[in-house]
C-alpha atoms as a PDB file:
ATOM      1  CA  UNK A   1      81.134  97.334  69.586  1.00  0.00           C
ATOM      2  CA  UNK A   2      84.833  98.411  69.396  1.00  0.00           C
ATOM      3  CA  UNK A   3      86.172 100.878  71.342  1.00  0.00           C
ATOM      4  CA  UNK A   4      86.295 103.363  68.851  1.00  0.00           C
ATOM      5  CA  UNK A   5      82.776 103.263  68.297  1.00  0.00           C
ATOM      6  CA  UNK A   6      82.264 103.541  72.172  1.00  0.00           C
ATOM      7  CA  UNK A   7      84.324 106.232  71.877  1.00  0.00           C
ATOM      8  CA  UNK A   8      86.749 106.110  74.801  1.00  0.00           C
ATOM      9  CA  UNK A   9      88.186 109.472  73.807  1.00  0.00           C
ATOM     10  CA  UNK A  10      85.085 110.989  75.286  1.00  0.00           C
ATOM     11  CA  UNK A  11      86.589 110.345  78.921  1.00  0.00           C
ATOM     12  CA  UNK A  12      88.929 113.357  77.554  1.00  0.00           C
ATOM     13  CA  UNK A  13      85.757 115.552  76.631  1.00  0.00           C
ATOM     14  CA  UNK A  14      83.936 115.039  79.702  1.00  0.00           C
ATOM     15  CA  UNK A  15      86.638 116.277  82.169  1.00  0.00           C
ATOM     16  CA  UNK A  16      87.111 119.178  79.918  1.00  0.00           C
ATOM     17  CA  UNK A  17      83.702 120.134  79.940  1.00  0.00           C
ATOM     18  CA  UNK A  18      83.160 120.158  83.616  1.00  0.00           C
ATOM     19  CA  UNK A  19      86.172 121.694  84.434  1.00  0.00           C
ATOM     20  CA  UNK A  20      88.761 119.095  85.648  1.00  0.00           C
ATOM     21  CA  UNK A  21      92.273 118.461  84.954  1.00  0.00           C
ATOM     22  CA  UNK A  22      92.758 114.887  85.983  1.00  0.00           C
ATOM     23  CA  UNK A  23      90.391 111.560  85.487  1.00  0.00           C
ATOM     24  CA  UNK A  24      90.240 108.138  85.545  1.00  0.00           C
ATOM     25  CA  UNK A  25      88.784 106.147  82.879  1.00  0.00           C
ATOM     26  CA  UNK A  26      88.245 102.032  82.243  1.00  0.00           C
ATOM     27  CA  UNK A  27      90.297 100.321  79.534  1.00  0.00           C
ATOM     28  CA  UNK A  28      87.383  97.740  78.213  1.00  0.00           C
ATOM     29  CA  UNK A  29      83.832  96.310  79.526  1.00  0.00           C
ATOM     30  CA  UNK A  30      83.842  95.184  83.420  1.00  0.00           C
ATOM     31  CA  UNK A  31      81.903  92.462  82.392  1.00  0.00           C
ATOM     32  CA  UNK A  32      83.936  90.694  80.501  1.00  0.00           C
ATOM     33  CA  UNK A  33      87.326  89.226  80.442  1.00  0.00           C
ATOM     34  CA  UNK A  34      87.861  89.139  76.891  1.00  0.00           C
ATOM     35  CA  UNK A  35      87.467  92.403  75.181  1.00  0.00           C
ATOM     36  CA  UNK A  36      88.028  93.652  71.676  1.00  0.00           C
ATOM     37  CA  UNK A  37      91.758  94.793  71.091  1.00  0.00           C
ATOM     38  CA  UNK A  38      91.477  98.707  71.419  1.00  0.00           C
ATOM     39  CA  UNK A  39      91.643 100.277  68.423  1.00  0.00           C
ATOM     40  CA  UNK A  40      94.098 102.079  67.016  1.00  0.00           C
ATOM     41  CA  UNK A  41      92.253 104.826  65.389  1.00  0.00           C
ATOM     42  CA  UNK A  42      90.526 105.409  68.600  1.00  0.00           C
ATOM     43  CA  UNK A  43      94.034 105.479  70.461  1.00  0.00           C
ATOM     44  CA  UNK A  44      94.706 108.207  68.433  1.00  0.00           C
ATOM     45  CA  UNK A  45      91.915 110.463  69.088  1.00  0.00           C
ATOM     46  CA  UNK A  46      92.555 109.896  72.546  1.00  0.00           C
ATOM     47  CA  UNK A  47      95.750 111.584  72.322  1.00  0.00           C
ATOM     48  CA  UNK A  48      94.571 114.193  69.958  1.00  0.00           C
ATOM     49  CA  UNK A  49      91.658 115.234  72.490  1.00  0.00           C
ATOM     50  CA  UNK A  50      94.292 114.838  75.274  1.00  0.00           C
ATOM     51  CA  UNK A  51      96.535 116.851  73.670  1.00  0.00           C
ATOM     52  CA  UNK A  52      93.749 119.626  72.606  1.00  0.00           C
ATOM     53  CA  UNK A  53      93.055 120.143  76.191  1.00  0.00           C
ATOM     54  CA  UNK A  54      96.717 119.985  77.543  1.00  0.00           C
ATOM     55  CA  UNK A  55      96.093 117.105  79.751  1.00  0.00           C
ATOM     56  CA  UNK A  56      99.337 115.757  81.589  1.00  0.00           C
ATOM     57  CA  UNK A  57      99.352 112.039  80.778  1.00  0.00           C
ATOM     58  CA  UNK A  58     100.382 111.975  84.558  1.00  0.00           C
ATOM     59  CA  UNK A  59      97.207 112.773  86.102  1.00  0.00           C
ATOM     60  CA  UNK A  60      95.080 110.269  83.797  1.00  0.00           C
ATOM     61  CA  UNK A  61      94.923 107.226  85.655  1.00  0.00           C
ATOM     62  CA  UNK A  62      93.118 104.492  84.278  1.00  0.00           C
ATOM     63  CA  UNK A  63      91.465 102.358  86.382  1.00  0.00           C
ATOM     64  CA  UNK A  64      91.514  98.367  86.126  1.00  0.00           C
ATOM     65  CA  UNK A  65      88.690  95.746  85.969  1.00  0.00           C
ATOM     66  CA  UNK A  66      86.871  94.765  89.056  1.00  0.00           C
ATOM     67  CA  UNK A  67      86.613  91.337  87.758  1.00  0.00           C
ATOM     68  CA  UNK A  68      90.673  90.884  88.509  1.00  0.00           C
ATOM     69  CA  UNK A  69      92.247  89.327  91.722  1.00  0.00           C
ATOM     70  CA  UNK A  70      95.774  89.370  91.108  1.00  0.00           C
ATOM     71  CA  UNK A  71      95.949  87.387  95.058  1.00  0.00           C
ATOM     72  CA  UNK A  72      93.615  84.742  94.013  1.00  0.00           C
ATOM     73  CA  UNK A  73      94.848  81.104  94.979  1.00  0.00           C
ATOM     74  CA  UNK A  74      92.493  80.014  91.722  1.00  0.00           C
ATOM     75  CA  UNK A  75      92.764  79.848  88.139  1.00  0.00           C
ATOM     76  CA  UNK A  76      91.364  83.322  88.309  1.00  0.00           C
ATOM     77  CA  UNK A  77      94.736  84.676  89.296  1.00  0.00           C
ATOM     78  CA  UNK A  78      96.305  83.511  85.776  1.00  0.00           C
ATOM     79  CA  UNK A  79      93.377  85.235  84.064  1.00  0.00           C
ATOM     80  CA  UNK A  80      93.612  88.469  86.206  1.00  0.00           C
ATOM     81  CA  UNK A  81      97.760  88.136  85.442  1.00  0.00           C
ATOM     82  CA  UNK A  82      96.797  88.102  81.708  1.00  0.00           C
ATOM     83  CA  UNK A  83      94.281  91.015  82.037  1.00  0.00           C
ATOM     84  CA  UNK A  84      96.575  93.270  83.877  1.00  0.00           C
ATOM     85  CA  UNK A  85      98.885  92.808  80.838  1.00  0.00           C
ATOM     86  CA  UNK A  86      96.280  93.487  78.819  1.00  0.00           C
ATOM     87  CA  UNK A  87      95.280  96.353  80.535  1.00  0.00           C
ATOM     88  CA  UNK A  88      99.183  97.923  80.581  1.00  0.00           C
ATOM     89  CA  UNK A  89      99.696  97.556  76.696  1.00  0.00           C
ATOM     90  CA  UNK A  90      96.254  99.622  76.340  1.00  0.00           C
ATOM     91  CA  UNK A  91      98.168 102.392  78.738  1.00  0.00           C
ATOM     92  CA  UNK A  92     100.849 102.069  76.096  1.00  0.00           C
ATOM     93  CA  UNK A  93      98.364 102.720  73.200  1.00  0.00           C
ATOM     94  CA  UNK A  94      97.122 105.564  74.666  1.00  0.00           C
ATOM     95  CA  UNK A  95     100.476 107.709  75.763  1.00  0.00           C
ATOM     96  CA  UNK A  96      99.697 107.116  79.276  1.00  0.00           C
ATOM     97  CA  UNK A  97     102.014 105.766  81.739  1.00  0.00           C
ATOM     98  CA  UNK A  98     100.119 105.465  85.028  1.00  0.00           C
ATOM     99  CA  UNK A  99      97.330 102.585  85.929  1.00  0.00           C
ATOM    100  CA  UNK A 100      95.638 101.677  89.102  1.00  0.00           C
ATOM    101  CA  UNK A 101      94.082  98.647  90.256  1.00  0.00           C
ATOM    102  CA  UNK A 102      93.074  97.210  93.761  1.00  0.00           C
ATOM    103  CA  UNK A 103      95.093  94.640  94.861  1.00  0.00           C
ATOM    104  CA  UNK A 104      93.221  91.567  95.101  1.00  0.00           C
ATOM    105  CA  UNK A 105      92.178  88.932  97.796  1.00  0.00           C
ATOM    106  CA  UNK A 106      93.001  85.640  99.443  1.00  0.00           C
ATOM    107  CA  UNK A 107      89.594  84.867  99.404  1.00  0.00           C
ATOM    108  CA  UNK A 108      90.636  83.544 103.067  1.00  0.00           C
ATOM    109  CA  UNK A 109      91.823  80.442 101.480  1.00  0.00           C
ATOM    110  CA  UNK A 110      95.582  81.325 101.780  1.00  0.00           C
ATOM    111  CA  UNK A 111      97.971  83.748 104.101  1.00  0.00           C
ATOM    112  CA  UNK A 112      97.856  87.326 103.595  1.00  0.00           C
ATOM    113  CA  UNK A 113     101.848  86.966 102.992  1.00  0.00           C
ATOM    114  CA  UNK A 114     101.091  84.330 100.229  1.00  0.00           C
ATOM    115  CA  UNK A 115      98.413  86.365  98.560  1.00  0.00           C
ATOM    116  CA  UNK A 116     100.785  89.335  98.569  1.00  0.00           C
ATOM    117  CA  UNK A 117     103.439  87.257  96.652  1.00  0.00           C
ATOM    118  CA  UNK A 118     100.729  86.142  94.611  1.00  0.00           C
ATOM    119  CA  UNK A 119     100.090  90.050  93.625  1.00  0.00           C
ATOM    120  CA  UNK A 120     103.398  91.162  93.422  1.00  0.00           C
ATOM    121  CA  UNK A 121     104.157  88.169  91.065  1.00  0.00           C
ATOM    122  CA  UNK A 122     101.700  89.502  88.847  1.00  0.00           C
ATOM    123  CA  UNK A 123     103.359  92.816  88.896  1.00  0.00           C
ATOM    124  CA  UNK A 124     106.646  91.790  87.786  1.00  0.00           C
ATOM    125  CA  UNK A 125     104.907  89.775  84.888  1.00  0.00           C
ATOM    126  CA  UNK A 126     103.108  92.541  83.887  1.00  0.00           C
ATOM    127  CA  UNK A 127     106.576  94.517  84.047  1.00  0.00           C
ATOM    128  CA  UNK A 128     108.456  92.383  81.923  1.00  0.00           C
ATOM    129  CA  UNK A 129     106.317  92.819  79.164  1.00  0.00           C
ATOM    130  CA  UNK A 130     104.888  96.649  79.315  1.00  0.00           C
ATOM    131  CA  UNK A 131     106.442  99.996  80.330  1.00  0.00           C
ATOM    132  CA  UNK A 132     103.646 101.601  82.435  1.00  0.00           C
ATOM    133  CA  UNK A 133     104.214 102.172  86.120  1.00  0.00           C
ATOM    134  CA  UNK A 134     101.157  99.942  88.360  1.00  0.00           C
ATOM    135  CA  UNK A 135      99.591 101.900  91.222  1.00  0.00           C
ATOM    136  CA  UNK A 136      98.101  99.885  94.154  1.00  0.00           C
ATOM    137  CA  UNK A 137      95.062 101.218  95.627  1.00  0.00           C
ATOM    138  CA  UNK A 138      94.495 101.125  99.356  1.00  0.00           C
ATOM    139  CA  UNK A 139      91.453  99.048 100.615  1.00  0.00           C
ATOM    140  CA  UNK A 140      88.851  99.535 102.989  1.00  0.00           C
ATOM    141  CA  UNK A 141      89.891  96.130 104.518  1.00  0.00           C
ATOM    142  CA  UNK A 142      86.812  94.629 104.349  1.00  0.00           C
ATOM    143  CA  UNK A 143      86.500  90.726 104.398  1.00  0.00           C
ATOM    144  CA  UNK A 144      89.712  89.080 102.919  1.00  0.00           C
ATOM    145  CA  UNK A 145      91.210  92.081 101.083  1.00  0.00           C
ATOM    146  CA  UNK A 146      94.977  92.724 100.747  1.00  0.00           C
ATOM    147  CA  UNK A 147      95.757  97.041 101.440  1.00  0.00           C
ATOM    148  CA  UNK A 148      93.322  97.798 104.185  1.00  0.00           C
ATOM    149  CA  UNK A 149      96.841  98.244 105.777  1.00  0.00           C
ATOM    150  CA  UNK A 150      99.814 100.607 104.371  1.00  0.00           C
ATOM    151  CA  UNK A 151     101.772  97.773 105.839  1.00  0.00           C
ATOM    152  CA  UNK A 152     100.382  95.532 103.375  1.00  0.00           C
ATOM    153  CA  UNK A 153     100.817  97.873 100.407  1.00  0.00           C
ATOM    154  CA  UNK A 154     104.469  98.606 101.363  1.00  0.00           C
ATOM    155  CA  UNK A 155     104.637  94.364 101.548  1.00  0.00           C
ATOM    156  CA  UNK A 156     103.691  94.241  97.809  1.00  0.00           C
ATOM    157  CA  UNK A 157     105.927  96.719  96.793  1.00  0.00           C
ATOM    158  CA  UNK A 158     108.747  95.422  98.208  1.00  0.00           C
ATOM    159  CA  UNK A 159     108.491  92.585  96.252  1.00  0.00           C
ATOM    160  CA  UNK A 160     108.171  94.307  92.920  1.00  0.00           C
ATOM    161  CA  UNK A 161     112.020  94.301  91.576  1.00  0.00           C
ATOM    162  CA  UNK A 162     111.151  97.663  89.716  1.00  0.00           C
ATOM    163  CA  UNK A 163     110.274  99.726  92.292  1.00  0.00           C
ATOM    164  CA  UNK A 164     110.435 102.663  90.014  1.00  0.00           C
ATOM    165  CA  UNK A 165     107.830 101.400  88.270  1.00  0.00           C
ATOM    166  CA  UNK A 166     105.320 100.944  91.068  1.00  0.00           C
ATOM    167  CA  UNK A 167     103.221 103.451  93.274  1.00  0.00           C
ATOM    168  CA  UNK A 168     100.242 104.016  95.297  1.00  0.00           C
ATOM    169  CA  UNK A 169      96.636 105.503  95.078  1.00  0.00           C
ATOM    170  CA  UNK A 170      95.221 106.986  98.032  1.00  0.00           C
ATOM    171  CA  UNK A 171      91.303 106.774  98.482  1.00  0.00           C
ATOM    172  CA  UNK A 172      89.926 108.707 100.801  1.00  0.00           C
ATOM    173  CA  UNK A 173      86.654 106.549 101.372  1.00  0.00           C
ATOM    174  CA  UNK A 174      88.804 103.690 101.676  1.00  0.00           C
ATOM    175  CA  UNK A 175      91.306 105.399 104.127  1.00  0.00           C
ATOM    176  CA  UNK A 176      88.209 106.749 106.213  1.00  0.00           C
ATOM    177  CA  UNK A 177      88.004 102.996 107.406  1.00  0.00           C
ATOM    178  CA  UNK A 178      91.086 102.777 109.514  1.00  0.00           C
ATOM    179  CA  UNK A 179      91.505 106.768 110.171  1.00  0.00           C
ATOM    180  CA  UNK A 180      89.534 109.436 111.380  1.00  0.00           C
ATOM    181  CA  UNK A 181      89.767 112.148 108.824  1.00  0.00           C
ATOM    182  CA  UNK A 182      86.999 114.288 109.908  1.00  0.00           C
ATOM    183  CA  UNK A 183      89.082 115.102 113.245  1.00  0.00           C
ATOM    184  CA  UNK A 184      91.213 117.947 113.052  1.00  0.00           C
ATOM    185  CA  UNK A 185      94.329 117.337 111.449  1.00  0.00           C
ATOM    186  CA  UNK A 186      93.053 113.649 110.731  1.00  0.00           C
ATOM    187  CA  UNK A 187      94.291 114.176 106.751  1.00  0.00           C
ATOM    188  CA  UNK A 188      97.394 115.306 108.211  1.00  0.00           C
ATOM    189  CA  UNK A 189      98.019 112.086 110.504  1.00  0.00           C
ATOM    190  CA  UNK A 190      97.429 109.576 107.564  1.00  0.00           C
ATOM    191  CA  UNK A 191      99.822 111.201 105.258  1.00  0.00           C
ATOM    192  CA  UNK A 192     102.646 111.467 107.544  1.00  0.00           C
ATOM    193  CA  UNK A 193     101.794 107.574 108.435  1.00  0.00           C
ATOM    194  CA  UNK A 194     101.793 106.672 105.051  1.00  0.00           C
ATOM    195  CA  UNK A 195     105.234 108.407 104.597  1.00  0.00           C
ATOM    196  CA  UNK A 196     106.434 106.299 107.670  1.00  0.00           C
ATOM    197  CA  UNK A 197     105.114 103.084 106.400  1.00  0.00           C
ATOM    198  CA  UNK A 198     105.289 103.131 102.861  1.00  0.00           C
ATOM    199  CA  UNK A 199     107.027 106.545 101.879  1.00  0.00           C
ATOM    200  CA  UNK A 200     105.065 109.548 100.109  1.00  0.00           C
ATOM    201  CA  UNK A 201     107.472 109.185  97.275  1.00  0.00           C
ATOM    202  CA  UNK A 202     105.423 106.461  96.238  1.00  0.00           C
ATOM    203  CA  UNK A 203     102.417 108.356  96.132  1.00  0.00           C
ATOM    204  CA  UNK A 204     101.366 108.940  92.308  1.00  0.00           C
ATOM    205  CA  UNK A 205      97.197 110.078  93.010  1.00  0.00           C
ATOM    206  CA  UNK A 206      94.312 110.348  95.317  1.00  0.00           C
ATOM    207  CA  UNK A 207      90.895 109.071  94.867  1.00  0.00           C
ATOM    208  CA  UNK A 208      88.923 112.339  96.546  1.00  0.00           C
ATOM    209  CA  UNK A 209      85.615 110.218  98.007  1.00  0.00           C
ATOM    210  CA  UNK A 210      83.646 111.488 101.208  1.00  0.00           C
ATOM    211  CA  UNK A 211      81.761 108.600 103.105  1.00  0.00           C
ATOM    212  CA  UNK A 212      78.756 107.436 104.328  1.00  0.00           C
ATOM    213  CA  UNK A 213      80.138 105.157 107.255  1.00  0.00           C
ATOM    214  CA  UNK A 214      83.267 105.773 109.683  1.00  0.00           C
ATOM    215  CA  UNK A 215      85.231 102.670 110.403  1.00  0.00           C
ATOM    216  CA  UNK A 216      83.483  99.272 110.007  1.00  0.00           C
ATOM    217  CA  UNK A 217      85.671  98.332 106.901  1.00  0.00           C
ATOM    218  CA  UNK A 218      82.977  99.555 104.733  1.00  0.00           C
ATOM    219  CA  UNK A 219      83.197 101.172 100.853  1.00  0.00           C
ATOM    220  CA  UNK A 220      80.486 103.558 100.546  1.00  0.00           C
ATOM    221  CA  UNK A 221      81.050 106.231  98.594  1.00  0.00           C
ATOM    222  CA  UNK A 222      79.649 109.785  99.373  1.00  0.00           C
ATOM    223  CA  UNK A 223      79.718 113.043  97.648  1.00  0.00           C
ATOM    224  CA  UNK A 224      82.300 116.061  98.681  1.00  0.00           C
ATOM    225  CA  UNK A 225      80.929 117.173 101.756  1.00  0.00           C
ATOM    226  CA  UNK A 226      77.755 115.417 102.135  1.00  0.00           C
ATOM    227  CA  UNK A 227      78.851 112.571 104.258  1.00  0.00           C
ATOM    228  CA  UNK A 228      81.095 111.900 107.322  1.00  0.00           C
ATOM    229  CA  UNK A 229      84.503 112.794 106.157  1.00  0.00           C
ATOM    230  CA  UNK A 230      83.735 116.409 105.885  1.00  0.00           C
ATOM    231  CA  UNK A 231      84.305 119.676 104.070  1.00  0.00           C
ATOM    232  CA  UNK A 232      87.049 120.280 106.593  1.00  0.00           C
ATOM    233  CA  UNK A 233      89.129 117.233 105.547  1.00  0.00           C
ATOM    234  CA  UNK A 234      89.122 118.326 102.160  1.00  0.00           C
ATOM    235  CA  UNK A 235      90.261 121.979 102.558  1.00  0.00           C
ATOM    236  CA  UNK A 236      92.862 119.939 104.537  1.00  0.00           C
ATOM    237  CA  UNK A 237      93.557 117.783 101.551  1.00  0.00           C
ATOM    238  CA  UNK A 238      93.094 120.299  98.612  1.00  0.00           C
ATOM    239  CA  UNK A 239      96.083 122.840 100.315  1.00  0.00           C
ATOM    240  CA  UNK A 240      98.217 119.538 101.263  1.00  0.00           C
ATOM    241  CA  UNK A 241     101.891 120.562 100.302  1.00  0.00           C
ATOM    242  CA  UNK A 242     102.834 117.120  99.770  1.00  0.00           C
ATOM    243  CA  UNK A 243     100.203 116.687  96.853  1.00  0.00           C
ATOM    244  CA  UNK A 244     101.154 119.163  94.895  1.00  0.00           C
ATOM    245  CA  UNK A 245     101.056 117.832  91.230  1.00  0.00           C
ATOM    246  CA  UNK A 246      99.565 115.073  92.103  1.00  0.00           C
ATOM    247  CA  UNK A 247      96.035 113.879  90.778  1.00  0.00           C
ATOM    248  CA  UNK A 248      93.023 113.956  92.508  1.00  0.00           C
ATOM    249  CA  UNK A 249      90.492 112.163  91.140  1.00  0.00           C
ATOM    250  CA  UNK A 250      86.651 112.038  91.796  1.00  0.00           C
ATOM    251  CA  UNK A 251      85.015 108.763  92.186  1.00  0.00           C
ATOM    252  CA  UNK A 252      81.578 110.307  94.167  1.00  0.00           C
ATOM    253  CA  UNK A 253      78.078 108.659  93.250  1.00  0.00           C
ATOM    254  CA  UNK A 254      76.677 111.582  92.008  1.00  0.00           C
ATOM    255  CA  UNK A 255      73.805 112.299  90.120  1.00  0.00           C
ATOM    256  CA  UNK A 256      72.343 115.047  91.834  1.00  0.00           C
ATOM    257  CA  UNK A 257      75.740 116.845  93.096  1.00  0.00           C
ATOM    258  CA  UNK A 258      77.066 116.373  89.479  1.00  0.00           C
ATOM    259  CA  UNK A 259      81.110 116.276  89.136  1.00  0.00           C
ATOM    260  CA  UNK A 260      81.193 120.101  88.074  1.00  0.00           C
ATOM    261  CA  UNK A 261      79.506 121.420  91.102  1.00  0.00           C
ATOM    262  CA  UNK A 262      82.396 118.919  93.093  1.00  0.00           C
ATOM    263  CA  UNK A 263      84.929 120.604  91.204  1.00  0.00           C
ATOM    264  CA  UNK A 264      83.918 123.788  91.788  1.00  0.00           C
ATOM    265  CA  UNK A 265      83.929 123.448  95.191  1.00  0.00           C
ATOM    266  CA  UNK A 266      86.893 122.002  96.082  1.00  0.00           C
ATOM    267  CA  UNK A 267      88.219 124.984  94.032  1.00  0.00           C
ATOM    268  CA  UNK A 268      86.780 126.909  96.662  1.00  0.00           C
ATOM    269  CA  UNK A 269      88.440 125.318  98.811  1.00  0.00           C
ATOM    270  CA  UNK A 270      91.738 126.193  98.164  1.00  0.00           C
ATOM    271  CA  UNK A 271      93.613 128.715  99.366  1.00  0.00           C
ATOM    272  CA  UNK A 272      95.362 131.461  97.564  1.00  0.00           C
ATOM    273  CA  UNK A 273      99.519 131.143  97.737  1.00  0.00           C
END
């Protein structure tokens, strides 16, 4: 099926309808590294929906495919480099300028330094031939994974030669693996570290995840308030100064707690200025 009959305009629809005004979408199938060419007619509603609803192309951020390792020492690395192009022309299609992806690995088959050249080689490909702006995610560090670290991320992007055109994602989940933010003023800690070692001016969203596990280098997703992050971190991170117009995007498991009800209550959340 194309796109367009898949309808990826709907991404637009569903945040309306439950009440958010920021998302994340994915570009083509995760199962696949060749997918159909997006098509244009389907671009197009995509901005007309957009539009309709007065979504800021800056707080869509479309997410890329799992299947990439832009830090592989295989032959996957030259298909990853090609999807990531791939991926940024789609960006293009769609009026948006942002798009996130997790960094890759070394697999533990080369040095973390070579597997961050690796990445940021990649980047600058991807640069040369599309206009959108990349946004590194931050890892949980588990196994061989490059951005467990800010260190690491701040690495990468010092090695992009358009630094204008590269930024940062902030998971929370993936954060909650290296810093404690269920202690009190734990969300405040990791955002003035980040500022230190990368610099908050980098910052273009935040994935909003609680967690089921603190430490360990684990990725396990929780719903807002239901795991061990807590409701306090969030008020913490919903009245945060220094994200103010900046995305922040669900990624909990759901069903159950559906996105709405999350929405809602981090709403509630917020303080009146």
């Amino acid at each position: 099926q194309s796109l367009c009959q898949r309808g990826i305009w709907k991404a637009v629809e569903s945040s309306a309808e439950m009440g958010g005004n920021s998302f994340a979408l994915f570009l083509g199938s995760q199962r696949s590294w060749k997918r159909p060419a997006l098509d244009p007619r389907a671009a197009e509603k995509f901005q007309e929906r957009r539009a309709r609803w007065d979504f800021d192309p800056a707080h869509i951020l479309p997410h890329g495919s799992y299947l990439m390792n832009c830090g592989s020492p295989k032959d996957v690395f030259e298909k990853s480099r090609d999807l990531l192009v791939d991926e940024l022309s789609r960006c293009s299609l769609l009026g948006l300028g942002l798009y996130n992806f997790h960094p890759g690995s070394s697999l533990g088959a080369i040095t973390t330094e070579q597997c961050v050249e690796k990445i940021a080689g990649a980047i600058n490909h991807a640069h040369q031939q599309t206009p959108a702006v990349v946004t590194l995610e931050n890892m949980s560090g588990q196994g061989s994974t490059i951005g467990g670290k800010f260190s690491e991320l701040r690495s990468i992007i010092d090695k992009v030669r358009d630094q204008s055109r590269v930024g940062v994602c902030l998971d929370t989940c993936h954060a909650f693996a290296a810093y404690d933010l269920s202690a009190e003023g734990g969300a405040a800690a990791m955002f003035e570290e980040f500022d230190q070692e990368v610099g908050l001016h980098y910052l273009r969203a935040v994935h909003l995840n609680d967690s089921k596990k603190l430490g360990c280098h684990l990725d396990r997703h929780e719903d807002i308030g239901k795991g061990n992050i807590g409701i306090s971190a969030f008020r913490d991170i919903v009245n945060e100064p220094r994200l103010d117009n900046i995305p922040l995007i669900l990624e909990t498991p759901g069903p159950g707690f559906e996105y709405a009800e999350q929405i809602d209550l981090l709403y509630s959340l917020c303080e009146k200025k």
